[in-house]
Protein backbone atom coordinates (compact mmCIF):
# COMPACT_ATOMS: atom_id res chain seq x y z
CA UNK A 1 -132.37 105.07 -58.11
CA UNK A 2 -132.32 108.89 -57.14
CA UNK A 3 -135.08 111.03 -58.85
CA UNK A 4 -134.27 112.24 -62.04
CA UNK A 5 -132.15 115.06 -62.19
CA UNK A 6 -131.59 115.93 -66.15
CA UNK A 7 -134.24 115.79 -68.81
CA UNK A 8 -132.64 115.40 -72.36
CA UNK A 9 -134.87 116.86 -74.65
CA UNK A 10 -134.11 115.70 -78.34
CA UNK A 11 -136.40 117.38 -81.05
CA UNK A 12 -136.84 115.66 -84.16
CA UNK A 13 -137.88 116.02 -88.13
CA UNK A 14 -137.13 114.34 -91.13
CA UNK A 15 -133.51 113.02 -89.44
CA UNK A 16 -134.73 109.13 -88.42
CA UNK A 17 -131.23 107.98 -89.69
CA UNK A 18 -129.51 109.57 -87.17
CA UNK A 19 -131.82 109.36 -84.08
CA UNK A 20 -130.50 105.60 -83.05
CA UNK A 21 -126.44 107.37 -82.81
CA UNK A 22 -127.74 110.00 -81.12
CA UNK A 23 -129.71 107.78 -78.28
CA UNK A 24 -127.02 105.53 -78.34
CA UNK A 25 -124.79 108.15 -76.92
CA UNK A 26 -126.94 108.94 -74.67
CA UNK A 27 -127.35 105.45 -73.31
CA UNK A 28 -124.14 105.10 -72.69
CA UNK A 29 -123.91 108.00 -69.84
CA UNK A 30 -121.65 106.91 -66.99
CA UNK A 31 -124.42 109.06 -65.38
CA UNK A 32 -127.78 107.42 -64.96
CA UNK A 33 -130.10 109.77 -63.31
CA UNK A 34 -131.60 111.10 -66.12
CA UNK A 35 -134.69 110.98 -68.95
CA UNK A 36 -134.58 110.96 -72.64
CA UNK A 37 -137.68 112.85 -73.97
CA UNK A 38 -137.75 112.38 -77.59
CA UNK A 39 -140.04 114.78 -79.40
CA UNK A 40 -141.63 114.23 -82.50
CA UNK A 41 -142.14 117.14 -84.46
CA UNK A 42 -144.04 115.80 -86.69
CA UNK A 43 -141.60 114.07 -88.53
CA UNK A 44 -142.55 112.40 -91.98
CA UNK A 45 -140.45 109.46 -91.18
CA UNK A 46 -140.08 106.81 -89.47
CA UNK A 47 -139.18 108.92 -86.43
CA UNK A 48 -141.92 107.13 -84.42
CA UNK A 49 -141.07 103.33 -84.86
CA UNK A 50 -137.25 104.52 -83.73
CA UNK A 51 -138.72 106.11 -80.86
CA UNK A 52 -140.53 103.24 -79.74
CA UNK A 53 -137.72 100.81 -80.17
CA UNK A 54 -135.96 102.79 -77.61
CA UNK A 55 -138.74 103.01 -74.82
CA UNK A 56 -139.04 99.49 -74.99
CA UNK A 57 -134.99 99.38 -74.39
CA UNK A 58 -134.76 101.96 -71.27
CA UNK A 59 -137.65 102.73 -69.22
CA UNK A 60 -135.81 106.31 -69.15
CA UNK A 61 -136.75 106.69 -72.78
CA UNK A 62 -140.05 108.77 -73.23
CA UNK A 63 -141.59 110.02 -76.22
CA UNK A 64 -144.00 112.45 -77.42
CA UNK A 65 -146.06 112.96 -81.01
CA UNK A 66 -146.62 116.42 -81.56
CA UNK A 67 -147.83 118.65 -85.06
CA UNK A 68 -144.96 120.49 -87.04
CA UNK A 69 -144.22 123.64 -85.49
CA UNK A 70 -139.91 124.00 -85.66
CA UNK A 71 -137.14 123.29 -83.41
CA UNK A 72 -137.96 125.88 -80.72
CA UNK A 73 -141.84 124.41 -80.62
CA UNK A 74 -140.48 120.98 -79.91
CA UNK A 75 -137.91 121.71 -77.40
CA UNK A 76 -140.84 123.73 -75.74
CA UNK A 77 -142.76 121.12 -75.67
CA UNK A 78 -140.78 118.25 -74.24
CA UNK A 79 -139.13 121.11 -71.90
CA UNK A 80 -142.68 121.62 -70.24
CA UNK A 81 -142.92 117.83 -69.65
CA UNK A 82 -139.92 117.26 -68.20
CA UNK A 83 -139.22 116.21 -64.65
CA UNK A 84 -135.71 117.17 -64.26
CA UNK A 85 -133.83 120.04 -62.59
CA UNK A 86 -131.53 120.41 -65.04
CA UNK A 87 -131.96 120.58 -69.24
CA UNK A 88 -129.82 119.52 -71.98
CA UNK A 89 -131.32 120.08 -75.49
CA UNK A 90 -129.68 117.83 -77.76
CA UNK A 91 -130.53 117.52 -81.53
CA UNK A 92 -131.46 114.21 -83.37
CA UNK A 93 -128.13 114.11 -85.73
CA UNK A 94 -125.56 114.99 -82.97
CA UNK A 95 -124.30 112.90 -80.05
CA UNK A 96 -122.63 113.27 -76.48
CA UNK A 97 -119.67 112.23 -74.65
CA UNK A 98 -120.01 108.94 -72.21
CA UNK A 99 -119.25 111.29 -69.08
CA UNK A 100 -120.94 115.10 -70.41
CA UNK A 101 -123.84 114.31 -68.01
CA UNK A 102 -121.29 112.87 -64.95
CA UNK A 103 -119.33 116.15 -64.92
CA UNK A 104 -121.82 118.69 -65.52
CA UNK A 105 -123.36 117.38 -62.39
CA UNK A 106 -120.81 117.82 -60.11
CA UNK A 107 -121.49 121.52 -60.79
CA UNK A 108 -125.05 121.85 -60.25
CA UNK A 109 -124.80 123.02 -56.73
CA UNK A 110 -122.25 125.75 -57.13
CA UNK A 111 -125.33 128.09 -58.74
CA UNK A 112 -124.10 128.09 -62.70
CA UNK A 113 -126.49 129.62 -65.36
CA UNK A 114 -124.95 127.83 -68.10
CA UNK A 115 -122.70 124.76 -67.77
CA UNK A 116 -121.08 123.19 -71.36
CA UNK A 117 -117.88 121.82 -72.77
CA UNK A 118 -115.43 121.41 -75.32
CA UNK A 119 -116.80 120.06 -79.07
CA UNK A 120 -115.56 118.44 -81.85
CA UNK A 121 -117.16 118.21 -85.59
CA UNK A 122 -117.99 114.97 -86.92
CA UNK A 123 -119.63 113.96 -90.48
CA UNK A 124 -118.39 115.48 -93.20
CA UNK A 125 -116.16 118.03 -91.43
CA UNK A 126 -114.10 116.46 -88.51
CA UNK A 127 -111.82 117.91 -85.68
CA UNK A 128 -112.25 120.05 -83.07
CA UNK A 129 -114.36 122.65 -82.72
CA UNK A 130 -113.07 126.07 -81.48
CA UNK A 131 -115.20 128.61 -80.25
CA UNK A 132 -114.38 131.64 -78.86
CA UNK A 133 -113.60 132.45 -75.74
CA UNK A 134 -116.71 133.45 -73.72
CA UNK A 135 -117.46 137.08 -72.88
CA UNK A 136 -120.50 139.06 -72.86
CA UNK A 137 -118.88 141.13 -76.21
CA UNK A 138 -118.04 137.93 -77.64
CA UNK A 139 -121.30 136.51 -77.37
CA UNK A 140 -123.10 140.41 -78.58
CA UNK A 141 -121.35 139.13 -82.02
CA UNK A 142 -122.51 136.11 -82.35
CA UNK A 143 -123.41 132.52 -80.91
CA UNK A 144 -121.17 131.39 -79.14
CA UNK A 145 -122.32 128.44 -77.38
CA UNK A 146 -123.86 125.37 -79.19
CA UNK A 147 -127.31 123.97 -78.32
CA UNK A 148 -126.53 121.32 -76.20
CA UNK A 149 -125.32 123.06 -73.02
CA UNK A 150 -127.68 122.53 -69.38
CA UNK A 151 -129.37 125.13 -67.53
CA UNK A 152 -132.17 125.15 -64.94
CA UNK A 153 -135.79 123.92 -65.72
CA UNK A 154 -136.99 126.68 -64.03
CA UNK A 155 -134.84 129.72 -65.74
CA UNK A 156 -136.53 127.96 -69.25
CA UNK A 157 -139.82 128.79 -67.35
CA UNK A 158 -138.35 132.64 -66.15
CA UNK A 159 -137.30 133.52 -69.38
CA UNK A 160 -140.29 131.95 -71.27
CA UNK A 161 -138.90 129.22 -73.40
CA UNK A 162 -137.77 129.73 -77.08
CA UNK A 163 -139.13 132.14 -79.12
CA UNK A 164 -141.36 129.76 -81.80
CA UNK A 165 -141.21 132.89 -84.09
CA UNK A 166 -137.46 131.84 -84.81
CA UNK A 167 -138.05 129.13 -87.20
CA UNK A 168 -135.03 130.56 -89.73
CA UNK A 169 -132.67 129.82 -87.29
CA UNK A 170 -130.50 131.15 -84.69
CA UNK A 171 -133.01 130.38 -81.80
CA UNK A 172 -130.52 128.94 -79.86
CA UNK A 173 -128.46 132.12 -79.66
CA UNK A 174 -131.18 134.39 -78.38
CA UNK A 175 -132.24 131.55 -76.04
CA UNK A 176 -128.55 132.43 -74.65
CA UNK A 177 -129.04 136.26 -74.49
CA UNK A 178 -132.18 135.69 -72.63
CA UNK A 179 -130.91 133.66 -70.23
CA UNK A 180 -127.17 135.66 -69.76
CA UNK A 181 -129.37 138.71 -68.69
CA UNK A 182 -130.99 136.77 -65.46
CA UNK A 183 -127.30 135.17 -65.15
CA UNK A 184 -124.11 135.56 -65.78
CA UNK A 185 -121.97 132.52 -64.10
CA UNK A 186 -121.35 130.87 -67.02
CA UNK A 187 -119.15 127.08 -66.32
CA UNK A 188 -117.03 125.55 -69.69
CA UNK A 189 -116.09 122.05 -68.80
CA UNK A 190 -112.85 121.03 -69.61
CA UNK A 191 -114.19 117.76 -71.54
CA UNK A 192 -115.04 116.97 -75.60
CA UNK A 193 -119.01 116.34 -74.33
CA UNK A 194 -120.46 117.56 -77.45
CA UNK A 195 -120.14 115.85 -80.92
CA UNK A 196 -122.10 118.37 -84.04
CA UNK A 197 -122.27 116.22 -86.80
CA UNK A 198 -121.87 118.30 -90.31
CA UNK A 199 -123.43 117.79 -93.26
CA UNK A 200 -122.35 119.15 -96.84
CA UNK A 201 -125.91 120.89 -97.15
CA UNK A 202 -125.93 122.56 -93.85
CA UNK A 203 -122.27 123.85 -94.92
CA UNK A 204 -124.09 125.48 -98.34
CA UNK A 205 -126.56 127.07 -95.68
CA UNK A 206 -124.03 128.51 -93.53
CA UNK A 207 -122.17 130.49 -95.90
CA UNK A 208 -125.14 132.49 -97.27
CA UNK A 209 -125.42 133.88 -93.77
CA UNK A 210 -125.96 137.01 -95.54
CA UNK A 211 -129.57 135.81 -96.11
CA UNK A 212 -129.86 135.48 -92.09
CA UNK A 213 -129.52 139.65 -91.61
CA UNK A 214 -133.41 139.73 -91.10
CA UNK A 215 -133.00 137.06 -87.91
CA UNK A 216 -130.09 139.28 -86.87
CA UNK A 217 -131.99 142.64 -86.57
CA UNK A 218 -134.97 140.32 -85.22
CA UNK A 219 -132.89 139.57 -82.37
CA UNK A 220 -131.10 142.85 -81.86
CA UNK A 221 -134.51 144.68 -81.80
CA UNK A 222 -135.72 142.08 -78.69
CA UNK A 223 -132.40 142.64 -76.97
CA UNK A 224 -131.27 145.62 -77.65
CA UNK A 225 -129.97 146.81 -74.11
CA UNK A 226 -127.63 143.61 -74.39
CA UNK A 227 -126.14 144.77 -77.39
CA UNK A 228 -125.79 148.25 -76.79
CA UNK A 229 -124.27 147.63 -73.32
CA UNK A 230 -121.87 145.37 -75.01
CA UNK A 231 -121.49 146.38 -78.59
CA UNK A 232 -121.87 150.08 -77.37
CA UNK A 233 -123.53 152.61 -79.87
CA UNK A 234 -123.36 150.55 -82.92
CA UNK A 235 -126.43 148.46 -83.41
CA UNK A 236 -125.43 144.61 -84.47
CA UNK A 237 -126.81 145.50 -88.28
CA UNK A 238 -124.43 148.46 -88.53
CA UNK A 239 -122.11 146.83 -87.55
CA UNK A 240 -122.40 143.33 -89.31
CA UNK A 241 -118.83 143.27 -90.03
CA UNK A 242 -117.89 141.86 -86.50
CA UNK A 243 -121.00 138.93 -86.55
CA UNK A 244 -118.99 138.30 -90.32
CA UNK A 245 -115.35 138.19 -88.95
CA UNK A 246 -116.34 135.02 -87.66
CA UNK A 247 -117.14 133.28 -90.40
CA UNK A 248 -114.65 134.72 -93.07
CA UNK A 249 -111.83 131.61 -92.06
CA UNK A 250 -114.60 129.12 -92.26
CA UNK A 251 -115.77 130.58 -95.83
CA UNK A 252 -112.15 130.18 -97.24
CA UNK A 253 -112.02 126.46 -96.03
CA UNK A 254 -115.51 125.89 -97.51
CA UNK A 255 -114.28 127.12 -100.99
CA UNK A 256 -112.05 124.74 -100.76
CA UNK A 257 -113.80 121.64 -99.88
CA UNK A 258 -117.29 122.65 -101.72
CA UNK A 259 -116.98 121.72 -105.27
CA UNK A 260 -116.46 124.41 -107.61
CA UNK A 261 -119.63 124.85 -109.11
CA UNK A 262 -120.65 126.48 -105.65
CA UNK A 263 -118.30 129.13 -105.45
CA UNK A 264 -120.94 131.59 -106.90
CA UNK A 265 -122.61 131.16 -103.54
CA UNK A 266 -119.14 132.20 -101.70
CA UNK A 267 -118.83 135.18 -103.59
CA UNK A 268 -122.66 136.09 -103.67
CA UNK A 269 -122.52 136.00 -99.75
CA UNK A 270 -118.98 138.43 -99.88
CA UNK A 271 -120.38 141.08 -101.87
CA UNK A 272 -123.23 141.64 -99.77
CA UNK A 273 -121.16 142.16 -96.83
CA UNK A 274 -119.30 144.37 -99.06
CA UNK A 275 -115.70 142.24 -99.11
């Protein structure tokens, strides 16, 4: 067997019930130079006996017992003790596609920053995914790539990992601005590699987004060359209406699905952005 070539870094807390789907998937690569480091974050459940289970399956399994400290503190940490080239963060609830890890690959040589792929929504939500388009203005708006995407070990070690402060969210989209100002050759595969399971509680959290405008200016006051190159004169809290436009299609299928009772949390979030 070659050396390995991607570590697959998959943080965990409080999600055991899902971490066997997600390895699973992972398992099942048509790929097979790779390692698995699964990262406990200090996980109240029964993260640990999972974790085992699954070294004792595949050598390429490895896991690590660390104190609670949030996502970004537990990618860090299995990040720094991986052996591969190339990265792929995956969380504990989501999965990958059978050949995500095959493709990819066959780009690594042709000097990418970011490689990732199609998605689709599973759980409570399912169907495709669709993201925008990616360009630099696109992405000054908001996140527009999801977490599990590869880039170079050593660019995580360039650009200094993810910031631990961010435990509210929204790491993974300043991990993206950090790395899009070393380099931007950026690689979507034309393959469903990424599965994001939803929840109906993650849903409830999404659509208060106006509670997230502190995390916003947070990361427009670390990067704000990006987002005055690309968002020109109007700072990303000024101009909150184009990180909402995003969202205002996903709100009006959420007060639909959500039960009625929650609609107060709809409308809470569309005054404050003054709809």
């Amino acid at each position: 067997m070659e050396s390995v070539r991607i570590s697959i870094v998959v943080p965990c807390f409080n999600q055991a019930q899902y971490l066997d789907e997600c390895l699973q998937s992972v398992l099942e690569q048509t790929y097979i130079n790779w390692e698995c480091i699964i990262v406990n974050d200090g996980s109240p459940d029964n993260t640990e006996d999972i974790a085992l289970d699954w070294i004792k399956k595949d050598s390429r399994f490895k896991y690590i017992k660390k104190e609670n400290g949030g996502l970004s503190s537990a990618r860090n940490a299995g990040i720094k003790k991986a052996n591969g080239e190339w990265i792929l963060p995956l969380d504990c609830d989501d999965k990958i596609g059978n050949r995500y890890l095959e493709l990819a690959s066959k780009e690594f040589d042709k000097h990418y920053t970011i490689i990732y792929c199609e998605a689709e929504k599973f759980g409570y939500i399912n169907g495709k995914w669709i993201l925008p388009q990616f360009t630099l203005q696109n992405l000054a708006t908001t996140n527009i790539i999801f977490c599990s995407f590869f880039y170079k070990k050593e660019m995580f070690d360039l650009i200094g990992g993810y910031d631990e402060n961010m435990k509210e969210g929204l790491e993974d989209w300043e991990f993206v601005i950090k790395l899009i100002k070393k380099g931007k050759n950026i690689l979507k595969l034309d393959y469903t590699g990424f599965y994001y399971r939803t929840k109906e509680s993650s849903m409830i959290t999404d659509i208060t987004i106006g509670n997230k405008i502190p995390i916003f200016k947070y990361i427009e006051n670390k990067h704000l060359d990006f987002f005055h190159e690309h968002l020109g004169p109007i700072h990303l809290l000024n101009g909150k209406a184009l990180i909402i436009e995003k969202y205002e299609q996903e709100i009006a299928k959420m007060k639909i699905i959500l039960n009625s009772k929650r609609y107060k949390i709809v409308d809470k979030l569309l005054s404050l952005i003054g709809k």
